[in-house]
C-alpha atoms as a PDB file:
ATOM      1  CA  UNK A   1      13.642   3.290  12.635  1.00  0.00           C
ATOM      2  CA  UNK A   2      15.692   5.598  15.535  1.00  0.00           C
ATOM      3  CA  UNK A   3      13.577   8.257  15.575  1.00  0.00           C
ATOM      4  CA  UNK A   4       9.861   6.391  16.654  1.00  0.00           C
ATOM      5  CA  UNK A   5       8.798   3.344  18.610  1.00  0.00           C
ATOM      6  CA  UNK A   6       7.615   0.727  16.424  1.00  0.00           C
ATOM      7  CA  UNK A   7       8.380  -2.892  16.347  1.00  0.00           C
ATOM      8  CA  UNK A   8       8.292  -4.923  12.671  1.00  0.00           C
ATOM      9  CA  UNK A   9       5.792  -8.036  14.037  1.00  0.00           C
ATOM     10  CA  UNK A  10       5.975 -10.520  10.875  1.00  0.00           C
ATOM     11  CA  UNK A  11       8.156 -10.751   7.338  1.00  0.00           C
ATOM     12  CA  UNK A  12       6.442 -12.565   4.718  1.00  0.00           C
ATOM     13  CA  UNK A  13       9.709 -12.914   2.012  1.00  0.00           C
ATOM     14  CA  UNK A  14       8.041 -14.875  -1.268  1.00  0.00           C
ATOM     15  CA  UNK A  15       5.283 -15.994   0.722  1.00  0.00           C
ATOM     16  CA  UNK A  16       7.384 -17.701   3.451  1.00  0.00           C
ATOM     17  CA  UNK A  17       7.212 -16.139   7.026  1.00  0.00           C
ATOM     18  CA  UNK A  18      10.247 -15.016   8.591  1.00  0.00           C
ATOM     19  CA  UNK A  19      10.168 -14.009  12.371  1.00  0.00           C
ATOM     20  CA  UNK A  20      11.929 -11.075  13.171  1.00  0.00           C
ATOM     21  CA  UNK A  21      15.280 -10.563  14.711  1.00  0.00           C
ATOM     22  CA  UNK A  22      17.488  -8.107  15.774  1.00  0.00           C
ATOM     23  CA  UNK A  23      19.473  -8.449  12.347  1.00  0.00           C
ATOM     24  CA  UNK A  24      16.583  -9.361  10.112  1.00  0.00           C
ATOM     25  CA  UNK A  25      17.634  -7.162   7.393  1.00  0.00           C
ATOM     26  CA  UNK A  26      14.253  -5.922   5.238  1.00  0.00           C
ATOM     27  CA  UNK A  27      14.976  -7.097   1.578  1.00  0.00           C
ATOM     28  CA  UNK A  28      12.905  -5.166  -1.689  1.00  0.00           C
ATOM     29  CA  UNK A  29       9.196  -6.709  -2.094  1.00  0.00           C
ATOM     30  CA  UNK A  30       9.380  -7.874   1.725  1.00  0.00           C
ATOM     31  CA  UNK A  31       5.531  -7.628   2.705  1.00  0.00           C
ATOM     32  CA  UNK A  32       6.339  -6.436   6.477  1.00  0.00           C
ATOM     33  CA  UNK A  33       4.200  -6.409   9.748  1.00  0.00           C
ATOM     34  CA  UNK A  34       4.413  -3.815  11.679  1.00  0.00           C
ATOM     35  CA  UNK A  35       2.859  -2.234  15.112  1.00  0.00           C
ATOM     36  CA  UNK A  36       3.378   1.459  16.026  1.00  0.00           C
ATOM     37  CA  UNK A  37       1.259   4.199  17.526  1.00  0.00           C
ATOM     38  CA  UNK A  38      -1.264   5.864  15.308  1.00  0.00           C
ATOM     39  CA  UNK A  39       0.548   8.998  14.955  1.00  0.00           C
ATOM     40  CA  UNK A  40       3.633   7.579  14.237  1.00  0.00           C
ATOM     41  CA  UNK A  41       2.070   5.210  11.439  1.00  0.00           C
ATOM     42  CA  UNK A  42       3.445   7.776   8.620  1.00  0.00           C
ATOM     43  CA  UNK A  43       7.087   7.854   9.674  1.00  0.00           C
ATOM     44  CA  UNK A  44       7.074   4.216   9.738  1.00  0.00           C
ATOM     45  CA  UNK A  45       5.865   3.823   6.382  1.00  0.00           C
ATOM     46  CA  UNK A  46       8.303   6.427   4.914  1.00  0.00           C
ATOM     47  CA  UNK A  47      10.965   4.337   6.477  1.00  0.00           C
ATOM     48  CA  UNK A  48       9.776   1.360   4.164  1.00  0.00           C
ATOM     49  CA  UNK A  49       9.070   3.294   0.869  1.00  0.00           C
ATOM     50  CA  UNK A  50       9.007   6.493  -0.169  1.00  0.00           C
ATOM     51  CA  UNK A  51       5.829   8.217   0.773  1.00  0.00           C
ATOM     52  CA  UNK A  52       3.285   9.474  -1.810  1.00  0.00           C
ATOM     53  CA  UNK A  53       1.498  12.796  -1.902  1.00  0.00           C
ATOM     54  CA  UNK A  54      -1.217  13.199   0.328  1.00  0.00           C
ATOM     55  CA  UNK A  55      -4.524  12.184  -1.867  1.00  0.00           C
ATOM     56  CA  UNK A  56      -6.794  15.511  -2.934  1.00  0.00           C
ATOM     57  CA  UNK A  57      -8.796  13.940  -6.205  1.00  0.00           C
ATOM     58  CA  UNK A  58     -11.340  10.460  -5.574  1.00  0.00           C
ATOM     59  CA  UNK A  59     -13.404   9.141  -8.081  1.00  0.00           C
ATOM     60  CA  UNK A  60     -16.090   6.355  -7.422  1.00  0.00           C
ATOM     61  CA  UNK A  61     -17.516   3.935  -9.698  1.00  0.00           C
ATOM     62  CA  UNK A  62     -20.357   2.803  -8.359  1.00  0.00           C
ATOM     63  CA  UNK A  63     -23.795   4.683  -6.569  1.00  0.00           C
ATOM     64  CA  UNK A  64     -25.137   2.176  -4.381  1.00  0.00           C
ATOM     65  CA  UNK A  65     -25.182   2.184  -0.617  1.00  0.00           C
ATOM     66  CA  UNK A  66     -21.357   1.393  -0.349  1.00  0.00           C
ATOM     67  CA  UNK A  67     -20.380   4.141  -3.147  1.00  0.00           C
ATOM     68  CA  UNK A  68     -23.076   6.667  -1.777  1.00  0.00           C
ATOM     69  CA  UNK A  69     -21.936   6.213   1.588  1.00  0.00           C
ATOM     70  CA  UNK A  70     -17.875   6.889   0.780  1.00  0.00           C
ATOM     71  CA  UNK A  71     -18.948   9.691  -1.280  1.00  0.00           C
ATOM     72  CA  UNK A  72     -20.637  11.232   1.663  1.00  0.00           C
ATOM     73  CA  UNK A  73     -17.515  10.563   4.103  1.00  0.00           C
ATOM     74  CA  UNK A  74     -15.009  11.741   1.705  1.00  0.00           C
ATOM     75  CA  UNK A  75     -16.912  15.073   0.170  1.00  0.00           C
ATOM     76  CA  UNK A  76     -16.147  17.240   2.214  1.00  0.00           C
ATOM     77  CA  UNK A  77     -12.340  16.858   2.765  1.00  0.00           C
ATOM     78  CA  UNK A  78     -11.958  15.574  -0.741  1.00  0.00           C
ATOM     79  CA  UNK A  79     -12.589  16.746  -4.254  1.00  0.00           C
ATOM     80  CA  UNK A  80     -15.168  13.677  -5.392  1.00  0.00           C
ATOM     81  CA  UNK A  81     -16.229  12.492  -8.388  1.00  0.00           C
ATOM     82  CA  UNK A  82     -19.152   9.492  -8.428  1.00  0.00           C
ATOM     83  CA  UNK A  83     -19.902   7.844 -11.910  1.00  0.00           C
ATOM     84  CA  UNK A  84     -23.458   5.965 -11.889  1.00  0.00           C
ATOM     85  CA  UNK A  85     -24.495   3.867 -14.824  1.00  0.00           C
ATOM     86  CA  UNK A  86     -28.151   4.288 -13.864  1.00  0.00           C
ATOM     87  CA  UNK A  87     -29.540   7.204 -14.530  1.00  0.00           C
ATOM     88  CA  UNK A  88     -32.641   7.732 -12.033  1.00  0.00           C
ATOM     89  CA  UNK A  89     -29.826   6.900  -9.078  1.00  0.00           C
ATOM     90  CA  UNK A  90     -27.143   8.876 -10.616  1.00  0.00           C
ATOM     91  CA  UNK A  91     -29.884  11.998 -10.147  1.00  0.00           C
ATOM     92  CA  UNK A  92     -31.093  10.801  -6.962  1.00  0.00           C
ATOM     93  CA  UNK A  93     -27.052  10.594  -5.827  1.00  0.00           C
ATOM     94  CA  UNK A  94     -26.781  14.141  -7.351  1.00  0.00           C
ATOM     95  CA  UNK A  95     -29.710  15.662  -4.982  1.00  0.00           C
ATOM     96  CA  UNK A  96     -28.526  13.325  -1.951  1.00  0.00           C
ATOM     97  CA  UNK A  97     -24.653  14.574  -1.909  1.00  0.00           C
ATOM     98  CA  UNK A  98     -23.636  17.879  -1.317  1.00  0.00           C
ATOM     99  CA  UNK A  99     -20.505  18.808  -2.968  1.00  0.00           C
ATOM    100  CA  UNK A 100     -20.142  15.206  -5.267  1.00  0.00           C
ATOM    101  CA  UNK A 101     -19.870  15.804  -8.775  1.00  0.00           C
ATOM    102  CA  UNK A 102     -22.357  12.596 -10.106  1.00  0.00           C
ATOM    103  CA  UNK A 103     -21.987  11.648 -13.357  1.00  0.00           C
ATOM    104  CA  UNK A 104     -23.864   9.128 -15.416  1.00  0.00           C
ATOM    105  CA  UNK A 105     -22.035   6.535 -17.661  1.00  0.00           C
ATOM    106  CA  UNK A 106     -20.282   3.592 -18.055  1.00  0.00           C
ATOM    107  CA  UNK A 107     -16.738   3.724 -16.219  1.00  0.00           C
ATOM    108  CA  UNK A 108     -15.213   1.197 -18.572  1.00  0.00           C
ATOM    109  CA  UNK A 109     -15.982   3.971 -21.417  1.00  0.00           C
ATOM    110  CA  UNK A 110     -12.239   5.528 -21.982  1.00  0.00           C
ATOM    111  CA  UNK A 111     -13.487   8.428 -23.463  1.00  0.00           C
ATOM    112  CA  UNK A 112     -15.712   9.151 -20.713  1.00  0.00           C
ATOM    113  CA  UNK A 113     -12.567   8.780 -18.052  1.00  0.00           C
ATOM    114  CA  UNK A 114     -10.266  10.867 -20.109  1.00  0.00           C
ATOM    115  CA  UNK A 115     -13.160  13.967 -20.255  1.00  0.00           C
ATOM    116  CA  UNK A 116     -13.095  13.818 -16.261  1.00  0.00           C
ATOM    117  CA  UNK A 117      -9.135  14.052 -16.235  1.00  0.00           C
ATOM    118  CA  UNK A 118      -8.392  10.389 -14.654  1.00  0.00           C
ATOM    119  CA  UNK A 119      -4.754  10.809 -14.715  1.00  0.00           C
ATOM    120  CA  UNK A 120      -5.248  13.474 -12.412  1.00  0.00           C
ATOM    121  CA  UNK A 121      -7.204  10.961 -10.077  1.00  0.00           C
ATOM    122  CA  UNK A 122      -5.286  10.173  -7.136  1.00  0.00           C
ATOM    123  CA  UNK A 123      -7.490   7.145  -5.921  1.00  0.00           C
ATOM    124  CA  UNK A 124     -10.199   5.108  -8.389  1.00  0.00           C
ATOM    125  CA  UNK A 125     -12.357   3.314  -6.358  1.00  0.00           C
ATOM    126  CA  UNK A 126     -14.762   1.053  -8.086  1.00  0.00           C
ATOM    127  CA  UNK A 127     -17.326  -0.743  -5.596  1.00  0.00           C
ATOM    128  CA  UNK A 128     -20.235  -1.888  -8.199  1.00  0.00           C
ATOM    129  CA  UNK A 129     -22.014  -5.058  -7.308  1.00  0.00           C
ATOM    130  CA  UNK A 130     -20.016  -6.872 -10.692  1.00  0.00           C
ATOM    131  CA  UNK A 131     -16.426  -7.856  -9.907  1.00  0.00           C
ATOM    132  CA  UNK A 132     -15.806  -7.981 -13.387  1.00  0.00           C
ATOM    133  CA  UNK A 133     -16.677  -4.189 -14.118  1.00  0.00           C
ATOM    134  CA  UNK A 134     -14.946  -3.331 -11.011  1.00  0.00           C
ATOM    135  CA  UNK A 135     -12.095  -5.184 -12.316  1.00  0.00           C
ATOM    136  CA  UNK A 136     -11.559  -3.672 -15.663  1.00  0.00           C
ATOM    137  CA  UNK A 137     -12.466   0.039 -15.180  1.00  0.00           C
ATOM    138  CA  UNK A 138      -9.766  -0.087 -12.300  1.00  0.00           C
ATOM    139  CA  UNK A 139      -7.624  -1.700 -15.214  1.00  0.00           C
ATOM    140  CA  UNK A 140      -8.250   0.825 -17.480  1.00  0.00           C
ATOM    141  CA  UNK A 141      -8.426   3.774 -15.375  1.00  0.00           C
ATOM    142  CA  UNK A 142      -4.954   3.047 -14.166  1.00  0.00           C
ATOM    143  CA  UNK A 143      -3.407   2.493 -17.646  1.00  0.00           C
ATOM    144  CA  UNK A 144      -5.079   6.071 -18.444  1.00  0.00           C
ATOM    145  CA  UNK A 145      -2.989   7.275 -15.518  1.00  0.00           C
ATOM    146  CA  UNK A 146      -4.935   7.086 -11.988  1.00  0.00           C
ATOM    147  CA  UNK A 147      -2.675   6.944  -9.253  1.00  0.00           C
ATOM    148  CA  UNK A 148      -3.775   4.377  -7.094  1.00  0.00           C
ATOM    149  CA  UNK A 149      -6.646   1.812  -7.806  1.00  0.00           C
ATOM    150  CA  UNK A 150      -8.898   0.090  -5.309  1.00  0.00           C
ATOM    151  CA  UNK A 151     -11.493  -2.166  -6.313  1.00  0.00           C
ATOM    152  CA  UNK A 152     -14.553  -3.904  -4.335  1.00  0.00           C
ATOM    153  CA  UNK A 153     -14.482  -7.923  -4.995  1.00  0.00           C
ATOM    154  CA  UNK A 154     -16.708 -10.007  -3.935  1.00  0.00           C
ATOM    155  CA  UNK A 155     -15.439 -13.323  -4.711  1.00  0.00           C
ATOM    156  CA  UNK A 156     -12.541 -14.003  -2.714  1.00  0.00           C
ATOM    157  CA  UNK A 157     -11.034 -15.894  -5.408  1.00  0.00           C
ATOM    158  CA  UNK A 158     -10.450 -13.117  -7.441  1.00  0.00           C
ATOM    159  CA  UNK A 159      -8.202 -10.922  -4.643  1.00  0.00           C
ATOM    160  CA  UNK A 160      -5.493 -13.011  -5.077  1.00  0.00           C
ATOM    161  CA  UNK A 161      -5.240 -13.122  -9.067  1.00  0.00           C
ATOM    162  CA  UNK A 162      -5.710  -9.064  -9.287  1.00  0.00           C
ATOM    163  CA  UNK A 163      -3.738  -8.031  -6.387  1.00  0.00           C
ATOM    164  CA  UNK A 164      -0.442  -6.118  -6.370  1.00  0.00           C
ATOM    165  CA  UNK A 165      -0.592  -5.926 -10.323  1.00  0.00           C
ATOM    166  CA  UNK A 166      -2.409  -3.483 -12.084  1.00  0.00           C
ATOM    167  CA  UNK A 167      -4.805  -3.276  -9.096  1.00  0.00           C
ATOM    168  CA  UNK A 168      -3.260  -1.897  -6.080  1.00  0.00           C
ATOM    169  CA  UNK A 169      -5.605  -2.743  -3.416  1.00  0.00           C
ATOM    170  CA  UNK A 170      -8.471  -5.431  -3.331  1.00  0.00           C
ATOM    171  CA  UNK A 171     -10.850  -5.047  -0.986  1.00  0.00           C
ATOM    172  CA  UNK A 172     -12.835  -8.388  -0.215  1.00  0.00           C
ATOM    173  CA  UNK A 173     -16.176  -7.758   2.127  1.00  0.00           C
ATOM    174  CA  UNK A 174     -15.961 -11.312   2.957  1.00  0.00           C
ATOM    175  CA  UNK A 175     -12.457 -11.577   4.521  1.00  0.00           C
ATOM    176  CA  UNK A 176     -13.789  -8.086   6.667  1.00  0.00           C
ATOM    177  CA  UNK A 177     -16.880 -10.236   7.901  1.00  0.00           C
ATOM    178  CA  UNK A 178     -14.385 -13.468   8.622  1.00  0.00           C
ATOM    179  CA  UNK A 179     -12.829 -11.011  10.553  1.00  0.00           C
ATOM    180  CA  UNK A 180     -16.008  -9.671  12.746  1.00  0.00           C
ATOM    181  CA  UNK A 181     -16.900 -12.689  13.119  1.00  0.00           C
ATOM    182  CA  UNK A 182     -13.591 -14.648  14.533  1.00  0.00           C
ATOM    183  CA  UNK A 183     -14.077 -12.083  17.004  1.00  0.00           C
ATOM    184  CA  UNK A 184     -17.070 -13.723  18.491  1.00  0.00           C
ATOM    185  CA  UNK A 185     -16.305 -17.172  18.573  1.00  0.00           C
ATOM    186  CA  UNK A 186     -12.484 -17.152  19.601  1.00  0.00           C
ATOM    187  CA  UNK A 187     -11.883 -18.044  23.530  1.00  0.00           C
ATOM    188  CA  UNK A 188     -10.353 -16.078  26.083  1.00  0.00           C
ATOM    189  CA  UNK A 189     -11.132 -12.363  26.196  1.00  0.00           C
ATOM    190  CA  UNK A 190     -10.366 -11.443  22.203  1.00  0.00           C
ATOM    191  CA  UNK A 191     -11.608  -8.331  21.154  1.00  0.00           C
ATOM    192  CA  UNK A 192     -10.194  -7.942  18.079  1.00  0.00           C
ATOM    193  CA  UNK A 193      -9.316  -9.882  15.206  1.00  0.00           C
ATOM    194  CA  UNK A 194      -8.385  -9.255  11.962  1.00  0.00           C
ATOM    195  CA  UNK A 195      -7.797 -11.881   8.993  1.00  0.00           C
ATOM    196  CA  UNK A 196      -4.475 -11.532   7.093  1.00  0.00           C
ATOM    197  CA  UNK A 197      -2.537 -12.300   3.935  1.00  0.00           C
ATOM    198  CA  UNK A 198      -6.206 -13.965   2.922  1.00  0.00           C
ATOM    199  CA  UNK A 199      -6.894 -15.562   5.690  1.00  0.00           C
ATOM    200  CA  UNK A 200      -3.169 -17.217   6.178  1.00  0.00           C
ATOM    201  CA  UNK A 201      -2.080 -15.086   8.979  1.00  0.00           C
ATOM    202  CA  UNK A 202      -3.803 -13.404  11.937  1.00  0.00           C
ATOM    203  CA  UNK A 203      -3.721 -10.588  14.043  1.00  0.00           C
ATOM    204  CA  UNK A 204      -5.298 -10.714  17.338  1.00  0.00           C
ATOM    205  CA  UNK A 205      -6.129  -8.313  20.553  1.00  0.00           C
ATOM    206  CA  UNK A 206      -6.431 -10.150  23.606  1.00  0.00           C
ATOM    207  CA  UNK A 207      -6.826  -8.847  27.458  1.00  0.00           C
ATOM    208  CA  UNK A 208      -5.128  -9.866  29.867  1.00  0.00           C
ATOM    209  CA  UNK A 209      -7.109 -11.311  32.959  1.00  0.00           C
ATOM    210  CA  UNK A 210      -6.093 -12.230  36.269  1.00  0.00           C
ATOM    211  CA  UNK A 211      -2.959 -11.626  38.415  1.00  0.00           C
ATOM    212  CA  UNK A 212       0.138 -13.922  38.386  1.00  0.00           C
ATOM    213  CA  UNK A 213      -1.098 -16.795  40.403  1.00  0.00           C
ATOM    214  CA  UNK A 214      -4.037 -17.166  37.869  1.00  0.00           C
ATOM    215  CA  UNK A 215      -2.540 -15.947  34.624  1.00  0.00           C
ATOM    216  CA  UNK A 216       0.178 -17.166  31.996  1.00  0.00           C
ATOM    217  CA  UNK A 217       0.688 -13.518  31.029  1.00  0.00           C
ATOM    218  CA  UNK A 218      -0.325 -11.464  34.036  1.00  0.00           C
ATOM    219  CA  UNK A 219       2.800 -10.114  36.003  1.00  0.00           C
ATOM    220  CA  UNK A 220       5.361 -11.878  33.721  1.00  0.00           C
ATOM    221  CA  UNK A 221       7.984 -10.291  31.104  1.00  0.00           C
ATOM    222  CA  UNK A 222       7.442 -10.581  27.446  1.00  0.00           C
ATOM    223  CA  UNK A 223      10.768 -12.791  27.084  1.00  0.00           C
ATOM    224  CA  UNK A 224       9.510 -14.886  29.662  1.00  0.00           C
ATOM    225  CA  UNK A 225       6.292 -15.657  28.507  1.00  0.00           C
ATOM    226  CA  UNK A 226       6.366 -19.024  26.410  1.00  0.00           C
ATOM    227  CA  UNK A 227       4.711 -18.280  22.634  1.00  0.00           C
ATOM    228  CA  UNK A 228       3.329 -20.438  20.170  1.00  0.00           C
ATOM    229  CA  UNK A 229       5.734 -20.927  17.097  1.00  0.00           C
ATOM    230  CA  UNK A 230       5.349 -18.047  14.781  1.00  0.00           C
ATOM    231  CA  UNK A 231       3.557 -15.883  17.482  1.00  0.00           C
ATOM    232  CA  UNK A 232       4.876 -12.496  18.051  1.00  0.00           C
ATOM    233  CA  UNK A 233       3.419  -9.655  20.677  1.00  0.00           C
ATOM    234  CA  UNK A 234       3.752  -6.533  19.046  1.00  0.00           C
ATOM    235  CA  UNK A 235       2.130  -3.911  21.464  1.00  0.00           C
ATOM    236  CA  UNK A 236       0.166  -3.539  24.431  1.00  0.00           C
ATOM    237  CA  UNK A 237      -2.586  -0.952  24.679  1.00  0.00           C
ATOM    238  CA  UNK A 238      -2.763   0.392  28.529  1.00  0.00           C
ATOM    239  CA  UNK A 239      -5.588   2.655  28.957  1.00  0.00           C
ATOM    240  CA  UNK A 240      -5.127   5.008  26.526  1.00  0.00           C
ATOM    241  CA  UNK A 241      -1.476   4.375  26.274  1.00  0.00           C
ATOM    242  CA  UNK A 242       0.561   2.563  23.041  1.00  0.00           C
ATOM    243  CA  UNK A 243       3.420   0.624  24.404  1.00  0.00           C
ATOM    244  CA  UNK A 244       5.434  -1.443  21.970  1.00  0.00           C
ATOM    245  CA  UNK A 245       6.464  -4.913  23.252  1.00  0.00           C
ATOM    246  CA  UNK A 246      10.165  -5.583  24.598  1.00  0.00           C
ATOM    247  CA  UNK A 247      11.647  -8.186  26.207  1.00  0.00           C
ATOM    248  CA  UNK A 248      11.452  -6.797  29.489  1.00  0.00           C
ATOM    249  CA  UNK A 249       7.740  -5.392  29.037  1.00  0.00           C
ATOM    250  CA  UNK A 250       5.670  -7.011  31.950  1.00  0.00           C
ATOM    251  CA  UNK A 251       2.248  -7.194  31.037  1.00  0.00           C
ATOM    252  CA  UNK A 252      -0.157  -6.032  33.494  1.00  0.00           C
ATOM    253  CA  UNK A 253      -4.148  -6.790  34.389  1.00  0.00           C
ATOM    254  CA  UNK A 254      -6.470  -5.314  31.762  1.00  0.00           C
ATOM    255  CA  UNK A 255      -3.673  -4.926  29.086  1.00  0.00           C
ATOM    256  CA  UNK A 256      -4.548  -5.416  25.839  1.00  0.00           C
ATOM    257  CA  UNK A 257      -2.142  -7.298  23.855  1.00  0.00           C
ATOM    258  CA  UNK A 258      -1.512  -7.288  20.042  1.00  0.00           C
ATOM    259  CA  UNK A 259      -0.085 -10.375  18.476  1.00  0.00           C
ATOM    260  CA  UNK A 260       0.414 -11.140  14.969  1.00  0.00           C
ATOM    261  CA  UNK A 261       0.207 -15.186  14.103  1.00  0.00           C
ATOM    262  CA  UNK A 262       2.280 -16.396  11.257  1.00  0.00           C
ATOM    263  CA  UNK A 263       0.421 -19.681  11.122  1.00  0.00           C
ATOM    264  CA  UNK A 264      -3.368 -19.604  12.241  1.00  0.00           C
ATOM    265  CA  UNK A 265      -2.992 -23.324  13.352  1.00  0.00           C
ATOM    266  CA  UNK A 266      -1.704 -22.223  16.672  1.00  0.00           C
ATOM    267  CA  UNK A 267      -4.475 -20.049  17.421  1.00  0.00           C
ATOM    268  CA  UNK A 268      -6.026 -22.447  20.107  1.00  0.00           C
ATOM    269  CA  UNK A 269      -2.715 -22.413  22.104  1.00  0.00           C
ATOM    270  CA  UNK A 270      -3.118 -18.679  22.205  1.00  0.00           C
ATOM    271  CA  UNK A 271      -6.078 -18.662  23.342  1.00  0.00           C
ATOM    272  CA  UNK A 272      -5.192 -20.886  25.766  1.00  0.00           C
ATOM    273  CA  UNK A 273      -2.239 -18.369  27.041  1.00  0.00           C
ATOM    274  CA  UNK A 274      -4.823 -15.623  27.866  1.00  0.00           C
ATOM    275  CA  UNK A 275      -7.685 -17.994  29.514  1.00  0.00           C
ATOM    276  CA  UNK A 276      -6.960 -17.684  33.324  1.00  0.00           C
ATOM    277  CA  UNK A 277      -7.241 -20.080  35.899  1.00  0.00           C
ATOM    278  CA  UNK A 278     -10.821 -21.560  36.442  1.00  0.00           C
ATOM    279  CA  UNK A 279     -10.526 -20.160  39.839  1.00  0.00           C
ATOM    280  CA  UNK A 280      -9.821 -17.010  39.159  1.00  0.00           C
ATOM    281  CA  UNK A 281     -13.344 -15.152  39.769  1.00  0.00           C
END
């Protein structure tokens, strides 16, 4: 990737991690890790695969608060279709939303999703409270030709047997609140954490406290610095500016470093890394 500052954190190759190296070569159905600025996130990604159009047709399965509320954000930069099975809600949706088209039916009716054009659907999102009818409209709607699929689940069990088949993205409310929560009870100054690959991997934001008499980080050079196994810094966020990690990146008070964590088992040692000194007031 020349042209834009990014650094590949992790390589999961058939479910094995692989840490990065200088000639890691990226192999087909590689899931890859990777840190770059937010504006740059796009010419990363068409680096890995080819890039799809940008999205102009949503439809929603689904009118409770989740399915009202991504109507509302989406509306008005997005053509949006809602389907409600209940029909009191679907014509309370239908007052509450502005420029939603709310229909009321059954989304696992094919003759209803071919009369609303899905294959010209670019994302189907189902987020019902039923994992199964989340499940099989998103099924069905992308054998009728949606585009891309996304479905709500709430048992995590389910994510893994319906993901990267027929159902492109599985969204699990659970893992999100594992997430927000890991952020409260992990040590040292974390911020940030989010729960990856299911909970098998992590990615963490940590600042950096003290100076280099009181720190393990503070003052020293990425290569220097001694990582758990499996523990790569990606990027450090100084004020408002992205810097991707290099070797010879010296990490400064207040940073806030991004690590990915191939193996959650060493999360105590990193935690450990960014806890200062006990004298260090």
């Amino acid at each position: 990737m020349p042209h834009v500052d990014t650094r590949v954190a992790a390589i999961f190759r058939r479910d094995r991690p692989i840490r990065p190296q200088g000639t890691t070569i990226i192999e087909a159905d590689d899931e890859v890790f990777f840190v770059a600025a937010s504006n740059h996130i796009r010419s990363v990604m068409s680096e890995l695969q080819r890039l799809e159009k940008p999205y102009k047709r949503v439809m929603i399965v689904g009118g409770g608060n989740i399915g009202a509320g991504l109507a509302r954000s989406l509306e008005r930069t997005y053509s949006v279709k809602l389907i409600e099975r209940n029909p009191q809600r679907a014509e309370q949706l239908s007052e509450l939303l502005e420029n939603t088209i709310v229909f009321c039916g059954d989304a696992s009716d094919q003759e209803l999703l071919s009369e609303e054009h899905i294959d010209q659907i670019d994302v189907f999102i189902a987020v019902t409270n039923e994992d199964e009818a989340n499940i099989m409209s998103a099924m069905l709607a992308k054998r009728l030709g949606a585009k891309k699929v996304m479905v709500l689940i709430q048992r995590s069990a389910y994510v893994d047997l319906v993901q990267g088949g027929a159902i492109d993205v599985a969204i699990s409310p659970q893992q999100a609140t594992i997430s927000a929560l890991l952020t409260h009870v992990r040590k040292a100054d974390i911020v940030n954490v989010s729960s990856l690959r299911r909970g098998a991997a992590e990615a963490i934001e940590a600042i950096a406290h003290g100076d280099a008499n009181t720190s393990k980080v503070v003052g020293r050079a990425i290569g220097e610095i001694k990582l758990p196994p499996g523990t790569t810094i990606g990027a450090i966020v100084r004020e408002e500016e992205v810097l991707i990690a290099h070797d010879k990146t010296v990490i400064q008070q207040d940073d806030h470093v991004v690590m990915f964590l191939v193996d959650k088992k060493y999360i105590p040692d990193v935690e450990r890394l960014f806890q200062p000194s006990p004298f260090f007031l």
